[in-house]
Protein backbone atom coordinates (compact mmCIF):
# COMPACT_ATOMS: atom_id res chain seq x y z
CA UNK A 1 -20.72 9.71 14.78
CA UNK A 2 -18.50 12.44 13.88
CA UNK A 3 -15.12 11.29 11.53
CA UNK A 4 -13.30 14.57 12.22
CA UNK A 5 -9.73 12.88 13.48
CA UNK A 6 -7.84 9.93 12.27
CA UNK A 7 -5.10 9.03 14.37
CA UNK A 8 -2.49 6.16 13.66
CA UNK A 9 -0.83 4.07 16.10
CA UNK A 10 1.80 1.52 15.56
CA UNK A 11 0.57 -1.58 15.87
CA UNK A 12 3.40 -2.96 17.44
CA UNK A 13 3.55 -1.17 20.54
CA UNK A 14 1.56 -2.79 23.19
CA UNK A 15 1.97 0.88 25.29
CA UNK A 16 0.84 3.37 22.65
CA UNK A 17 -2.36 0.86 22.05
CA UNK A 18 -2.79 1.03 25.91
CA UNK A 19 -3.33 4.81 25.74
CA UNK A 20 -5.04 5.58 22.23
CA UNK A 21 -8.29 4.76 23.25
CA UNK A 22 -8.90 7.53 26.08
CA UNK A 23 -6.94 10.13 23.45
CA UNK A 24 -10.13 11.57 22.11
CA UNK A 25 -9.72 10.50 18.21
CA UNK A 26 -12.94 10.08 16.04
CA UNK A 27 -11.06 7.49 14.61
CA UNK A 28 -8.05 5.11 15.58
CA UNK A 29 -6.37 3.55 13.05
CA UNK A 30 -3.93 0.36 13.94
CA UNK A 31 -0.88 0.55 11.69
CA UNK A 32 0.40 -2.60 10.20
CA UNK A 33 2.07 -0.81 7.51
CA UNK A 34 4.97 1.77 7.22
CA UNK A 35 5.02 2.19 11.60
CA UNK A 36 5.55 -1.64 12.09
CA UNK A 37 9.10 -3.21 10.63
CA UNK A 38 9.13 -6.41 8.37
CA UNK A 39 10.21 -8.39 11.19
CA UNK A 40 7.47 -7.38 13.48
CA UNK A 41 4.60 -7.71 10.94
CA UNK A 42 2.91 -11.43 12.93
CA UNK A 43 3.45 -9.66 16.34
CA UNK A 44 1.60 -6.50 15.12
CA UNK A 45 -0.96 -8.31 13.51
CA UNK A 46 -2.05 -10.33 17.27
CA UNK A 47 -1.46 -7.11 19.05
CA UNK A 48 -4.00 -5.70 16.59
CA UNK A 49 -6.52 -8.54 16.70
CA UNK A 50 -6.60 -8.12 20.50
CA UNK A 51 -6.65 -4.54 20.77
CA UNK A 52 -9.58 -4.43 17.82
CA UNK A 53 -11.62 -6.50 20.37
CA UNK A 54 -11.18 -5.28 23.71
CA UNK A 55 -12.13 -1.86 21.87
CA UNK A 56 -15.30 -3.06 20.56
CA UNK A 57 -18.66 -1.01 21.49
CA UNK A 58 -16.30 2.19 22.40
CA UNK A 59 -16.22 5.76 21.65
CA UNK A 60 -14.57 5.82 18.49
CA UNK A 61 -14.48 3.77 15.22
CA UNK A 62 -11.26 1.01 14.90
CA UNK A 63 -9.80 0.87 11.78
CA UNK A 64 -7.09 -1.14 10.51
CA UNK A 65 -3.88 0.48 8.07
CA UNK A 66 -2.90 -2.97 6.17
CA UNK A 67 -0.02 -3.95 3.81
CA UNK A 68 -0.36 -2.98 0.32
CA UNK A 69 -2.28 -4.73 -2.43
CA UNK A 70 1.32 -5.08 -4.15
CA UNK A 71 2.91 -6.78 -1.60
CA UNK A 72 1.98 -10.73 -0.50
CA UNK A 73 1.62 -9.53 3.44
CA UNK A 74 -2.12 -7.47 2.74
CA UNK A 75 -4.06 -11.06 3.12
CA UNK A 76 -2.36 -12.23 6.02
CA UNK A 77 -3.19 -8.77 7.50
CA UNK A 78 -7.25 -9.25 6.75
CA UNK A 79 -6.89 -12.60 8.02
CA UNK A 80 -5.32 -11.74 11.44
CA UNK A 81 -8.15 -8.92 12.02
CA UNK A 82 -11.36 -9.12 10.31
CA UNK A 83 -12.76 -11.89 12.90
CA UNK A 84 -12.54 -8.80 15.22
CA UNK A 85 -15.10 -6.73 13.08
CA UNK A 86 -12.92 -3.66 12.59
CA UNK A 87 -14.79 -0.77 11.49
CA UNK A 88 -12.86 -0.34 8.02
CA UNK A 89 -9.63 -0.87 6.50
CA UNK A 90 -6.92 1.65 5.43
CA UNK A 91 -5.44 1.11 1.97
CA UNK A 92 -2.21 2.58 1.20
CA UNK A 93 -0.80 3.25 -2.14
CA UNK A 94 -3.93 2.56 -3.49
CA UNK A 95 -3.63 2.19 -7.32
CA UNK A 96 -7.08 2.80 -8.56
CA UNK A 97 -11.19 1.60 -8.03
CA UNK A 98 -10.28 -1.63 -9.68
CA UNK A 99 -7.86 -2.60 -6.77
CA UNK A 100 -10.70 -1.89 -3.96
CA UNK A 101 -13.09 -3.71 -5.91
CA UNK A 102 -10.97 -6.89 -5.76
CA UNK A 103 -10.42 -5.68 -1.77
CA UNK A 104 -14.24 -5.89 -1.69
CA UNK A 105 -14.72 -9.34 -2.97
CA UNK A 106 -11.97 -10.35 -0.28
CA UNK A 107 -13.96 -8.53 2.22
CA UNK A 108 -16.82 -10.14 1.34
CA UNK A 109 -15.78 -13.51 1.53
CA UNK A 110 -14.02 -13.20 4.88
CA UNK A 111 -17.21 -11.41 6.22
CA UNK A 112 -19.55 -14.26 4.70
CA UNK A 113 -17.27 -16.71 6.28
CA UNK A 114 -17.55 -15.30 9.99
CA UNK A 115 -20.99 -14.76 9.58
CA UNK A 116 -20.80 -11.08 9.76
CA UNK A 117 -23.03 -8.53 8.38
CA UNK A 118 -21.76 -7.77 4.58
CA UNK A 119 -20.43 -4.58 4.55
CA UNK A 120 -19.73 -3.98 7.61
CA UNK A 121 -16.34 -3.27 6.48
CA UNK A 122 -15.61 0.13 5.24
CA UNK A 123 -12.60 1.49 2.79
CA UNK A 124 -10.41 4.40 3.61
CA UNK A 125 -7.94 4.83 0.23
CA UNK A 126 -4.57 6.94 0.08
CA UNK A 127 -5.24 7.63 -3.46
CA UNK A 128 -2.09 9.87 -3.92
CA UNK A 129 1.28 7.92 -3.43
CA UNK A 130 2.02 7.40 -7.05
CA UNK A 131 1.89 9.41 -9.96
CA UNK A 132 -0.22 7.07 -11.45
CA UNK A 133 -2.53 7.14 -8.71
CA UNK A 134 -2.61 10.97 -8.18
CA UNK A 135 -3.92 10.56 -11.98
CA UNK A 136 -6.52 8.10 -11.28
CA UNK A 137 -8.55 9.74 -8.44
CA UNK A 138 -11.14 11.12 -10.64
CA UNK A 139 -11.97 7.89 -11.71
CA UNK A 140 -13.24 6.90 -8.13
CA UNK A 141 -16.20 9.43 -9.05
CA UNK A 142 -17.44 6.92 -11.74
CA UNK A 143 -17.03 3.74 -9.88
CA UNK A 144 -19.12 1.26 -7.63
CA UNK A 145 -17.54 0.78 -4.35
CA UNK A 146 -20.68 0.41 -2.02
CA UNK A 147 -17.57 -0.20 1.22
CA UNK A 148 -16.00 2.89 0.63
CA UNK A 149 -16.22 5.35 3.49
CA UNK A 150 -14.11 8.39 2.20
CA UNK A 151 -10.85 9.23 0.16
CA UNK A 152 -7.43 10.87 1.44
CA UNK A 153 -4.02 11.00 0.18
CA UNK A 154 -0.51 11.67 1.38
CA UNK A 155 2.27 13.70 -0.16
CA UNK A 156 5.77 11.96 1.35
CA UNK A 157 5.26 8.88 -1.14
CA UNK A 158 4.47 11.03 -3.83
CA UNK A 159 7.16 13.69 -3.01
CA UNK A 160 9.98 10.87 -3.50
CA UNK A 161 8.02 9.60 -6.25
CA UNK A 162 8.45 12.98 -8.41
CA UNK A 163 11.80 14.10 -7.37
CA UNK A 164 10.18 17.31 -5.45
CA UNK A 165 12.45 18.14 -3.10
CA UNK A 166 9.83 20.78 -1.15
CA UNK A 167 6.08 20.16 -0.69
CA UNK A 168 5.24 23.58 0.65
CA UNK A 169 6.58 26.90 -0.51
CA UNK A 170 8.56 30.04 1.52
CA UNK A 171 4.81 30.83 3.18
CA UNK A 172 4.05 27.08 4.29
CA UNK A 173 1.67 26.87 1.44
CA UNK A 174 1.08 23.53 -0.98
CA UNK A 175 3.04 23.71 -4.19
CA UNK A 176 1.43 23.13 -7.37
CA UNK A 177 1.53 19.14 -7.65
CA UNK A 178 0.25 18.80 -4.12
CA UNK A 179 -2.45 21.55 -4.29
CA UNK A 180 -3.84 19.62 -7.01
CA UNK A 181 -3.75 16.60 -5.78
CA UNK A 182 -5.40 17.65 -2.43
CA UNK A 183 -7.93 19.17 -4.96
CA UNK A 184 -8.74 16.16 -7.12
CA UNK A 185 -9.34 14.22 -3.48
CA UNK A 186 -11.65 16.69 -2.43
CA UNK A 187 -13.85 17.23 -5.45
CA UNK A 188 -13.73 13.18 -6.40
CA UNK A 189 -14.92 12.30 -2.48
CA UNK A 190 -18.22 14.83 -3.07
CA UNK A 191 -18.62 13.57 -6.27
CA UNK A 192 -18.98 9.96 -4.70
CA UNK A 193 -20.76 11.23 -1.49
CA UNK A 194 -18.19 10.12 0.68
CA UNK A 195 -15.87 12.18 3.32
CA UNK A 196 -13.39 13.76 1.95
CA UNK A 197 -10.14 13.79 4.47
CA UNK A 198 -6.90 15.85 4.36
CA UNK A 199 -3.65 14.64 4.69
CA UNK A 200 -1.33 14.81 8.18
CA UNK A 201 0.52 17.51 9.36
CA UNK A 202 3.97 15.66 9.70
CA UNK A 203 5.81 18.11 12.26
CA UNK A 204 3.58 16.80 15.68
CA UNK A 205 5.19 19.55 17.42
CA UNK A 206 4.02 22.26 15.27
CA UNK A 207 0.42 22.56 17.12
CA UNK A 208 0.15 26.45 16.19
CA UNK A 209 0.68 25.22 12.14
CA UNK A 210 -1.55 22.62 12.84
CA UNK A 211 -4.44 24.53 14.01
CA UNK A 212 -3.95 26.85 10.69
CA UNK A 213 -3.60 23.96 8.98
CA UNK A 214 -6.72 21.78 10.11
CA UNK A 215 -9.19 24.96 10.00
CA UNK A 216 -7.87 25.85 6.43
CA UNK A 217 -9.41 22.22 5.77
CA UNK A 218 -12.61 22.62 7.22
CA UNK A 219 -13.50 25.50 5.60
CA UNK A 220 -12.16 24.13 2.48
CA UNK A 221 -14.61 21.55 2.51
CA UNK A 222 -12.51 18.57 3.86
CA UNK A 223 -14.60 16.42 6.75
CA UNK A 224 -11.63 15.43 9.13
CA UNK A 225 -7.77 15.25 8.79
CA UNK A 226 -5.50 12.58 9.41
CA UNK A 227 -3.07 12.31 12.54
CA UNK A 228 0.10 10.76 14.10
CA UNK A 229 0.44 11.77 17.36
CA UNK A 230 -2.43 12.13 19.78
CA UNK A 231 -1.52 15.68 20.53
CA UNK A 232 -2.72 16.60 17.37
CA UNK A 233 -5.95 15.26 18.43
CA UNK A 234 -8.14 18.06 20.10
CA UNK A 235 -6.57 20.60 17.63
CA UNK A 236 -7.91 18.96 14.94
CA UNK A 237 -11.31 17.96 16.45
CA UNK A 238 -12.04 21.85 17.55
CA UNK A 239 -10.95 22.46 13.89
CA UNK A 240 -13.59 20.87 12.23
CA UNK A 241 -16.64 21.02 15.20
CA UNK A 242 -18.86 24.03 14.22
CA UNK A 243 -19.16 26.65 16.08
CA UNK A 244 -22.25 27.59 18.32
CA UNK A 245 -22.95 30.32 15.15
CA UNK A 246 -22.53 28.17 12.60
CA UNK A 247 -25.02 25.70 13.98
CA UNK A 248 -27.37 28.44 14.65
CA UNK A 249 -27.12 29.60 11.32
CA UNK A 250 -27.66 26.19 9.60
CA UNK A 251 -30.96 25.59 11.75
CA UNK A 252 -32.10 28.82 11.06
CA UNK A 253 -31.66 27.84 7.32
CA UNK A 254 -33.03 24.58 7.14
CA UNK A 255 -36.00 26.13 9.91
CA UNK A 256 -36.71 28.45 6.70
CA UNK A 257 -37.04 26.50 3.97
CA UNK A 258 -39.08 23.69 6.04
CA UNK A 259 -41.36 26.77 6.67
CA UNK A 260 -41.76 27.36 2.80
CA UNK A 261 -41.22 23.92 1.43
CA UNK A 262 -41.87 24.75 -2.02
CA UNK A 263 -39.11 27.25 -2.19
CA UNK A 264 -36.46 26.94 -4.84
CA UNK A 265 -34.86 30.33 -3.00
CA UNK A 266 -35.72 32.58 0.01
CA UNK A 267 -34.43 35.75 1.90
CA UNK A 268 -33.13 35.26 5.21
CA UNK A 269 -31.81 38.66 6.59
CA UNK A 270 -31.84 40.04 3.24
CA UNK A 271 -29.64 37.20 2.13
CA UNK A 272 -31.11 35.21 -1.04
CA UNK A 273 -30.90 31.27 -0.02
CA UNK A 274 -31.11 28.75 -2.58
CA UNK A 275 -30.45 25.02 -2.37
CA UNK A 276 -26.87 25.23 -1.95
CA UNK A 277 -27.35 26.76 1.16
CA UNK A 278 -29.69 24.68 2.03
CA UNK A 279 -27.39 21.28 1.33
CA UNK A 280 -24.95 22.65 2.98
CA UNK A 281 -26.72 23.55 6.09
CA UNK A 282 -28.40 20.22 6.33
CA UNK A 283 -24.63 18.58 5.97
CA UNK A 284 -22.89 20.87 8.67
CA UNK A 285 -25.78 19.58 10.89
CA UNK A 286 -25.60 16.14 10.17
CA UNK A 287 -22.35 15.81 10.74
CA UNK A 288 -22.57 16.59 14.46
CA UNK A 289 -23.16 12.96 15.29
């Protein structure tokens, strides 16, 4: 199943809920973090339970944004929603592997409990929304996390956390800080053979930037790209869906080097192949679901 767009709803509001699921997202994430006030948390978190089973079986994976590891709300969160087998979790302002590994063991016991399958719970981290955390994502490349389904990060957390007062130059561009950062996710979510995936594009509005935006990512390397508003939707899944060439061109590699299957290299169209081209071929292809 393809992972190109993840779109957050609130999870307190019964009518965006209602619609999300014929929206066209890859994945739907229920917020019960920054979109859903204090007072509103216990009435999110039913809304949630409800809407995580109703959607069961669909189209699209269900994943769940909970409270942060810092803050005494994250359990109640897991409580309210794993009996509904949600496809993963969301963890923002994640601090390092050390906090998902203690997310795992809670995971665990919740899905021994129910009688679930273990594991069926995947991790999502925002591994960007402290300094200290921007530092840290290389060390997800080293670490065991058998749950986790993919790394992505944020900048407005971090912004405010830095003083920056801009995130993008004149041109629209990343600024230093951030292009790093977007870097480090990238590179650390290959090096753990998980999907890497960009941040939002925070102006919904803005669907010409958007489509720059999301097919800069693709061909950067990133797998899908985070949403808030289900318009963004379709731009981003045409974004990152292949086109007819490309998938030509990927069978046609993989078609060659199954034909010589002791090749280290080939020529295809006078074009020397070697097993980079041949990885990447093979995961443009798989990722077509």
């Amino acid at each position: 199943m393809p992972m190109r767009s993840w779109l957050f709803v609130p999870g307190d509001s019964e009518r965006k809920l209602a619609k999300v699921a014929s929206c066209g997202a890859d994945v739907v994430i229920v917020d019960l973090e920054d979109a859903v006030a204090s007072q509103a948390k216990g009435a999110a978190r039913e809304l949630a339970r409800v809407w995580l089973a109703e959607q069961h079986g669909g189209s699209f994976q269900r994943w769940v944004r909970i409270n942060a590891l810092d803050t005494p709300l994250w359990r109640d969160d897991l409580d309210a929603v794993i009996a509904a087998a949600p496809d993963g979790v969301t963890v923002p302002k994640a601090s390092g592997p050390a906090q998902l590994q203690m997310l795992s063991a809670e995971l665990h016991d919740r899905e021994q409990r129910l009688r679930m399958p273990m594991g069926h719970t995947r991790l999502l981290p925002l591994v960007s929304e402290t300094p200290a955390a921007a530092l840290a994502i290389a060390d997800y490349a080293a670490a065991t996390l058998p749950r986790l389904a993919g790394l992505t990060w944020g900048a407005e957390d971090l912004s405010a956390a830095i003083g920056a007062s801009r995130k993008r130059d004149g041109e629209g561009r990343w600024t230093d800080t951030f292009r790093m950062v977007r870097s480090q996710v990238l590179l650390a979510a290959r090096a753990c053979k998980v999907a890497p995936i960009d941040t939002l594009h925070a102006d919904f509005r803005d669907l010409a930037g958007l489509e720059r935006v999301a097919r800069e990512s693709h061909v950067d390397g990133f797998a899908g790209m985070l949403a808030i508003h289900p318009d963004q939707v379709p731009v981003i899944n045409a974004a990152f869906t292949p086109s007819e060439e490309e998938v030509a061109e990927a069978r046609r590699i993989v078609a060659a080097f199954a034909a010589e299957p002791g090749a280290g290299a080939l020529q295809l169209d006078g074009r020397m192949l070697d097993q980079p081209h041949l990885e990447q071929a093979r995961r443009l292809l798989g990722g077509l679901g």
